[in-house]
Protein backbone atom coordinates (compact mmCIF):
# COMPACT_ATOMS: atom_id res chain seq x y z
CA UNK A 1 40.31 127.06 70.60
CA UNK A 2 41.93 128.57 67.55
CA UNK A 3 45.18 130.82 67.99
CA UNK A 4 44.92 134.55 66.61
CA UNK A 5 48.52 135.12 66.71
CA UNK A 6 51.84 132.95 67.07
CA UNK A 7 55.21 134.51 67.93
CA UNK A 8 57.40 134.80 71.00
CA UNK A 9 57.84 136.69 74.01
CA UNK A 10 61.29 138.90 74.52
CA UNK A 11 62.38 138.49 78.20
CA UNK A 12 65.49 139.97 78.28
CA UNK A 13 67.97 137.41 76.16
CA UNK A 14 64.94 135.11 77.21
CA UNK A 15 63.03 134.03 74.06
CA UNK A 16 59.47 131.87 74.91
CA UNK A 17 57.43 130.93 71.92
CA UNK A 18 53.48 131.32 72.47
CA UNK A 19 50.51 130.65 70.60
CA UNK A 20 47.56 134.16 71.13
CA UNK A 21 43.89 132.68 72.57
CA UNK A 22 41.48 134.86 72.49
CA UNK A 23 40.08 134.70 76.57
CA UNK A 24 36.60 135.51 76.34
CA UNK A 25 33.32 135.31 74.65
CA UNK A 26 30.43 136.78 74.67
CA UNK A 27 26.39 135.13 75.12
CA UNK A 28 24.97 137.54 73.96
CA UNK A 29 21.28 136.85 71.68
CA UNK A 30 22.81 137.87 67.95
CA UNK A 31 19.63 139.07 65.87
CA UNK A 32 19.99 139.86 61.98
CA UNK A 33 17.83 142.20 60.22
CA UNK A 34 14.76 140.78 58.61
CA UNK A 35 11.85 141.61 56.37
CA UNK A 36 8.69 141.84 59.07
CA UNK A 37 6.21 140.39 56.33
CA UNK A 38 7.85 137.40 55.35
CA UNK A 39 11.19 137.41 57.90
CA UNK A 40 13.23 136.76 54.96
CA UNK A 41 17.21 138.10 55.74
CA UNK A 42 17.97 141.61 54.65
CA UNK A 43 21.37 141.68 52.50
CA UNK A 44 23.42 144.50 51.31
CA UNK A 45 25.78 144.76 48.16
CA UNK A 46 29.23 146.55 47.80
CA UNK A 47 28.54 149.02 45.62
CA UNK A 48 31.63 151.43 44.46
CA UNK A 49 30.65 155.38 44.71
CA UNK A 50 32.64 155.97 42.03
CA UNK A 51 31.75 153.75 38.85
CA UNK A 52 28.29 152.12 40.73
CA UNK A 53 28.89 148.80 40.12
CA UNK A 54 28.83 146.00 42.80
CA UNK A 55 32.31 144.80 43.64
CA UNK A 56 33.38 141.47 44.46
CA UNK A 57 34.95 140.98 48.06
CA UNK A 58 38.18 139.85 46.52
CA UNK A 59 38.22 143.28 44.80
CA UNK A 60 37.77 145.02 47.82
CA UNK A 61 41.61 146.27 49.94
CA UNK A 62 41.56 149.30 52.37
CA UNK A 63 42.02 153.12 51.24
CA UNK A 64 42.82 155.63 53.81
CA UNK A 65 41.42 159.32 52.50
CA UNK A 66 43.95 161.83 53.14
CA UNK A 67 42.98 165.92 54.78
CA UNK A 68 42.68 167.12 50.78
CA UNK A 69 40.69 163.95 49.28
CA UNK A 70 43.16 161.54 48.10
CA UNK A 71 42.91 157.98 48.62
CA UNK A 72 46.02 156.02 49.44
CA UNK A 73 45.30 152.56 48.55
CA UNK A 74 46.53 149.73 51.16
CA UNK A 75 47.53 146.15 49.80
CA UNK A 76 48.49 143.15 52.27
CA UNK A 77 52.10 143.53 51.21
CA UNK A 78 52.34 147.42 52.62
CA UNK A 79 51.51 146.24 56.24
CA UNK A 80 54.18 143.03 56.06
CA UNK A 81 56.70 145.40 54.91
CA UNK A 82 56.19 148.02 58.15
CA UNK A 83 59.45 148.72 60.02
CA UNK A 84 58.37 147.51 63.71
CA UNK A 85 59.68 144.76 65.08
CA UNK A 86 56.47 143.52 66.85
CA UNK A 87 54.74 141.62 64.25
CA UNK A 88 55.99 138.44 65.47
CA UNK A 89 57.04 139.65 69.00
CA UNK A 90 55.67 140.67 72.40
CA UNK A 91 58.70 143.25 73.71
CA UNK A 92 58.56 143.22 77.47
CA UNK A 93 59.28 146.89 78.32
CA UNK A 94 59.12 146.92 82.26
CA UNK A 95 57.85 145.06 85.27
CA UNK A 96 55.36 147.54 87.37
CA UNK A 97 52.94 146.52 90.35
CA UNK A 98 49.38 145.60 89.22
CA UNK A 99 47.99 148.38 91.51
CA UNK A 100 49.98 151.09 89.26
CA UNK A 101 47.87 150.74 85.77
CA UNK A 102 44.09 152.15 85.63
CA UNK A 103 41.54 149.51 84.51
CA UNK A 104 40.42 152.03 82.11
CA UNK A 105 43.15 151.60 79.64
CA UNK A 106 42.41 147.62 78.99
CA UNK A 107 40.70 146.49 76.69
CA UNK A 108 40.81 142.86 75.28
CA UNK A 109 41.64 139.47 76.87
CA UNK A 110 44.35 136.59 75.94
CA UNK A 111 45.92 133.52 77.27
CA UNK A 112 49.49 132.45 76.06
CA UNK A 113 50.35 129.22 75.40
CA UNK A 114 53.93 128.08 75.29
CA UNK A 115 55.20 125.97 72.54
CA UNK A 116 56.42 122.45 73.60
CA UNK A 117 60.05 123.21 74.05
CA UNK A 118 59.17 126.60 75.68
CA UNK A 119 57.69 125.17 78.59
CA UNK A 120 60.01 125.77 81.03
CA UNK A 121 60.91 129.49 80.40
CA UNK A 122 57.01 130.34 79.84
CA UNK A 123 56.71 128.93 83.43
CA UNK A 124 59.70 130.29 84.80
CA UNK A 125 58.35 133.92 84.00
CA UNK A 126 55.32 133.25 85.31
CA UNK A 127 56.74 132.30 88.72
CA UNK A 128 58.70 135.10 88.29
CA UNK A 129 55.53 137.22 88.24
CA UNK A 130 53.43 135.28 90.68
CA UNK A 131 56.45 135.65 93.40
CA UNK A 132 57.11 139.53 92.72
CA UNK A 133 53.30 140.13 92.44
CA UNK A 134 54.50 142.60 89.14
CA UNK A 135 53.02 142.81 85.56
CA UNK A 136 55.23 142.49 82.57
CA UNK A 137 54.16 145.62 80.23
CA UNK A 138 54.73 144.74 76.62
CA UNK A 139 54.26 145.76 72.87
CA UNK A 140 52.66 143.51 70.68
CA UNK A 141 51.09 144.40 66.83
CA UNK A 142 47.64 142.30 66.54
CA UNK A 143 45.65 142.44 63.16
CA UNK A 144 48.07 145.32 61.87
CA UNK A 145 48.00 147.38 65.49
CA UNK A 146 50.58 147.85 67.81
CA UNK A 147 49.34 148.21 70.91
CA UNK A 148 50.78 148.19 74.79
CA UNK A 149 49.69 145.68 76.89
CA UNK A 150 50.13 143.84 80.38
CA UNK A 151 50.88 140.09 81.08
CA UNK A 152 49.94 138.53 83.96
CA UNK A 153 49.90 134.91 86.09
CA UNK A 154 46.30 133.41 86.42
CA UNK A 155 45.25 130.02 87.21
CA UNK A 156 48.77 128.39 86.06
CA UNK A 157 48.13 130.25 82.79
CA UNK A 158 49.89 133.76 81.98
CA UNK A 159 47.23 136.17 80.66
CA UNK A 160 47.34 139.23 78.10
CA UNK A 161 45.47 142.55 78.33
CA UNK A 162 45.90 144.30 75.54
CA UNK A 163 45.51 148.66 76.14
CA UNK A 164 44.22 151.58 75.10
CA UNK A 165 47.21 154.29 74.39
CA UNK A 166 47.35 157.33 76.54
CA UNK A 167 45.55 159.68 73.65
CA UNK A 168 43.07 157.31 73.15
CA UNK A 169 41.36 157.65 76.75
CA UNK A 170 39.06 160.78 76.58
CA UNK A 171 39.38 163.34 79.26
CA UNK A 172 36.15 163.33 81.87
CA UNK A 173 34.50 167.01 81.10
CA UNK A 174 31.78 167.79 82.67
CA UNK A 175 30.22 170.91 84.86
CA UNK A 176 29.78 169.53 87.68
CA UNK A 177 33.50 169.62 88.44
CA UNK A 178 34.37 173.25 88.45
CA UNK A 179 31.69 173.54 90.80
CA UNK A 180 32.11 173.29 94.62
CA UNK A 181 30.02 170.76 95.61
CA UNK A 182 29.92 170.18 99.62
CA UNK A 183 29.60 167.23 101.56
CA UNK A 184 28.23 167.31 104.74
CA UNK A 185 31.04 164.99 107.34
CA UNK A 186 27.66 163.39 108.74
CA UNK A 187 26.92 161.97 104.75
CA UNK A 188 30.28 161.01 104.05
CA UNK A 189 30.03 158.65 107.70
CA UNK A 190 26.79 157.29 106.79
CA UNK A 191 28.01 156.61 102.82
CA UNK A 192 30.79 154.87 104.43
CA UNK A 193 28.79 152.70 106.72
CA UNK A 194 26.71 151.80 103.76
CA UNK A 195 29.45 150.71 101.66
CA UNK A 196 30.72 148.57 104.70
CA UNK A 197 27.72 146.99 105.34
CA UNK A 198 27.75 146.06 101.45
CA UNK A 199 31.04 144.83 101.49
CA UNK A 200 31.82 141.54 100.81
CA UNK A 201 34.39 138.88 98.50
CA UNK A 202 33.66 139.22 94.91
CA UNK A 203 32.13 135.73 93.62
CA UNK A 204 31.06 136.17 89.82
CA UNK A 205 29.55 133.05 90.17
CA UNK A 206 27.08 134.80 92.38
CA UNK A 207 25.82 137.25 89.61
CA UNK A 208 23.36 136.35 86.92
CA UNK A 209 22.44 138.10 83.35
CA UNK A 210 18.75 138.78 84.03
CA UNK A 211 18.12 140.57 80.83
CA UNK A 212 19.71 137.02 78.90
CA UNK A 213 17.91 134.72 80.94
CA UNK A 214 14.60 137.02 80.04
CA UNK A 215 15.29 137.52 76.91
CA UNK A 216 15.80 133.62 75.84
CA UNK A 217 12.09 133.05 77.69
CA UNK A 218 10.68 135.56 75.50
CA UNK A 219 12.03 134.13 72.18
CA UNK A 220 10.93 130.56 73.27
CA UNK A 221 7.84 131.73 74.00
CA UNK A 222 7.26 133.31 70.89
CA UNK A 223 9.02 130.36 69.07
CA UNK A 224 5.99 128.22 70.36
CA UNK A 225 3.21 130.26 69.87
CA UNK A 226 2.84 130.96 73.81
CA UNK A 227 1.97 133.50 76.07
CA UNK A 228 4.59 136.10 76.36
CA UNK A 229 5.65 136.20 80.08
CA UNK A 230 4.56 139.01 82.27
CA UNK A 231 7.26 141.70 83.12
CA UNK A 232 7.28 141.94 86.90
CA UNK A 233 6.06 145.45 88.67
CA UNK A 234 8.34 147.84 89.54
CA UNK A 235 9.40 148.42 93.02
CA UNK A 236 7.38 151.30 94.60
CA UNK A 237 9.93 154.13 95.04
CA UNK A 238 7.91 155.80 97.68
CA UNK A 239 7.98 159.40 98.67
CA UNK A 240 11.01 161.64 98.03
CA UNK A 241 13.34 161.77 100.89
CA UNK A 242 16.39 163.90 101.60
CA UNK A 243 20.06 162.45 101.06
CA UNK A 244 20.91 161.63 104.74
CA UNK A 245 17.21 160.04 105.57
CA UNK A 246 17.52 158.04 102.02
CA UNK A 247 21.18 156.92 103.39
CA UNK A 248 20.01 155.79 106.82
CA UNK A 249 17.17 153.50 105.57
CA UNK A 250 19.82 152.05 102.76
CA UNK A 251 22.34 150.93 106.08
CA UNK A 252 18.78 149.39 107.97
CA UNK A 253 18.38 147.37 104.35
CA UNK A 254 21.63 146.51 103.81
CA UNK A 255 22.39 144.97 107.31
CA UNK A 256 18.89 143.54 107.39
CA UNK A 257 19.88 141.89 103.97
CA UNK A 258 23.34 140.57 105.21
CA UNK A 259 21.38 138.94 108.28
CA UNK A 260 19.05 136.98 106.22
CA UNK A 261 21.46 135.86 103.76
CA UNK A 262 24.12 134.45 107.15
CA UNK A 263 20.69 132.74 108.40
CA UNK A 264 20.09 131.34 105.46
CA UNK A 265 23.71 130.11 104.71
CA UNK A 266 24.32 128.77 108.22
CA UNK A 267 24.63 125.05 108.44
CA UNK A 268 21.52 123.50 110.24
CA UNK A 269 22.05 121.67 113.39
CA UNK A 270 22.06 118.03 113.34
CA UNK A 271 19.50 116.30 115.85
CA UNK A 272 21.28 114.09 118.86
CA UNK A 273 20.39 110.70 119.01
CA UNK A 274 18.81 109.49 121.96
């Protein structure tokens, strides 16, 4: 892996120095844009709007357009010279318990890794965190952003989430909430049951990308000139039944479905010898 960012972590009068890894990545199928007749790539020039000619990329710097028009131009030397202090820092803030921050405000995944001489505080902290069972929110400016973030112990490693600021998450409007919408105490048992009989340890390993794996026998398929494969029918919905009748037959499925799967999971018995 190849770092994104290198600086250190402020821990009180506690200074660790880490290396940013970016945590995840994606499988998704990446398709470019192509000519249908001949498949040949589509490309696009940089054209100015102003004088029309096409610009080389190391001509190119960022412009932000002001209310009345005007274009402040931005050169690499304007961001170095910003007056924050988190360039080359994460600032831990505050320790809070996990349960206290909404998923909703994170947004992308990091793992820290200490510097050879910063060993020992990097795992000191995340002891520290492991033991209290607390988060470490922090500020940290990636790719000329500062941004809020949490850190976290996972797998001997500690983790960063970096967040969404509070103005950035968009406020749930919709009609349906000023209205008064009643559930019936006979619903709400059998919704509960049916979440219960659901309920199990969450495995990821368990879960598979149906639409990838698909998707990949499609293209190979049409790689080699073969039959496309058939997409299976759709389930039968059956007739239109009322919310408590439709919850009912989901509990019968559901526990009929846990059954199988213990059957099939259950060790088999080993013959006695004679």
């Amino acid at each position: 892996m190849r770092s994104v960012w290198r600086g250190a972590i402020s821990f009180g009068l506690v200074t660790i120095a880490v290396r940013l890894y970016t945590a995840v990545e994606e499988h998704d199928f990446r398709f470019n844009q192509v000519h249908r007749e001949d498949g040949g790539r589509i490309k696009y020039k940089r054209v100015c709007s102003v004088c029309g000619e096409e610009v080389e990329y190391s001509e190119i710097t960022k412009g932000y357009e002001l209310d009345d028009g005007r274009m402040v131009i931005m050169e690499n030397e304007d961001f170095e010279k910003l007056p924050v202090k988190t360039d080359k820092s994460i600032d831990v803030l505050e320790f809070v318990p996990a349960e206290e921050i909404d998923p909703i405000y994170f947004q992308k995944t990091y793992y820290l890794e200490p510097d050879k001489a910063a060993a020992r505080p990097y795992v000191l902290l995340r002891d520290a965190l492991v033991k209290t069972g607390q988060l470490a929110v922090v500020k940290i400016t990636i790719r000329q952003k500062e941004t809020l973030a949490t850190i976290r112990a996972r797998d001997d490693v500690l983790v960063m989430h970096t967040m969404l600021w509070p103005d950035e998450i968009r406020k749930a409007e919709f009609d349906f909430l000023d209205q008064d919408v009643e559930v019936r105490p006979q619903e709400l048992k059998m919704a509960t049951s049916l979440v219960e009989s659901m309920a199990g340890d969450f495995d990821p390993d368990t879960f598979t990308d149906d639409y990838r794996d698909a998707l990949e026998k499609v293209i190979a398929a049409k790689a080699e000139g073969a039959e496309l494969p058939e997409q299976p029918e759709a389930e039968e919905k059956g007739d239109v039944i009322d919310l408590m009748t439709a919850l009912e037959r989901s509990v019968e499925k559901a526990k009929a479905g846990r059954k199988g799967a213990e059957k099939k999971a259950a060790p088999k018995k080993k013959a006695s010898s004679a």
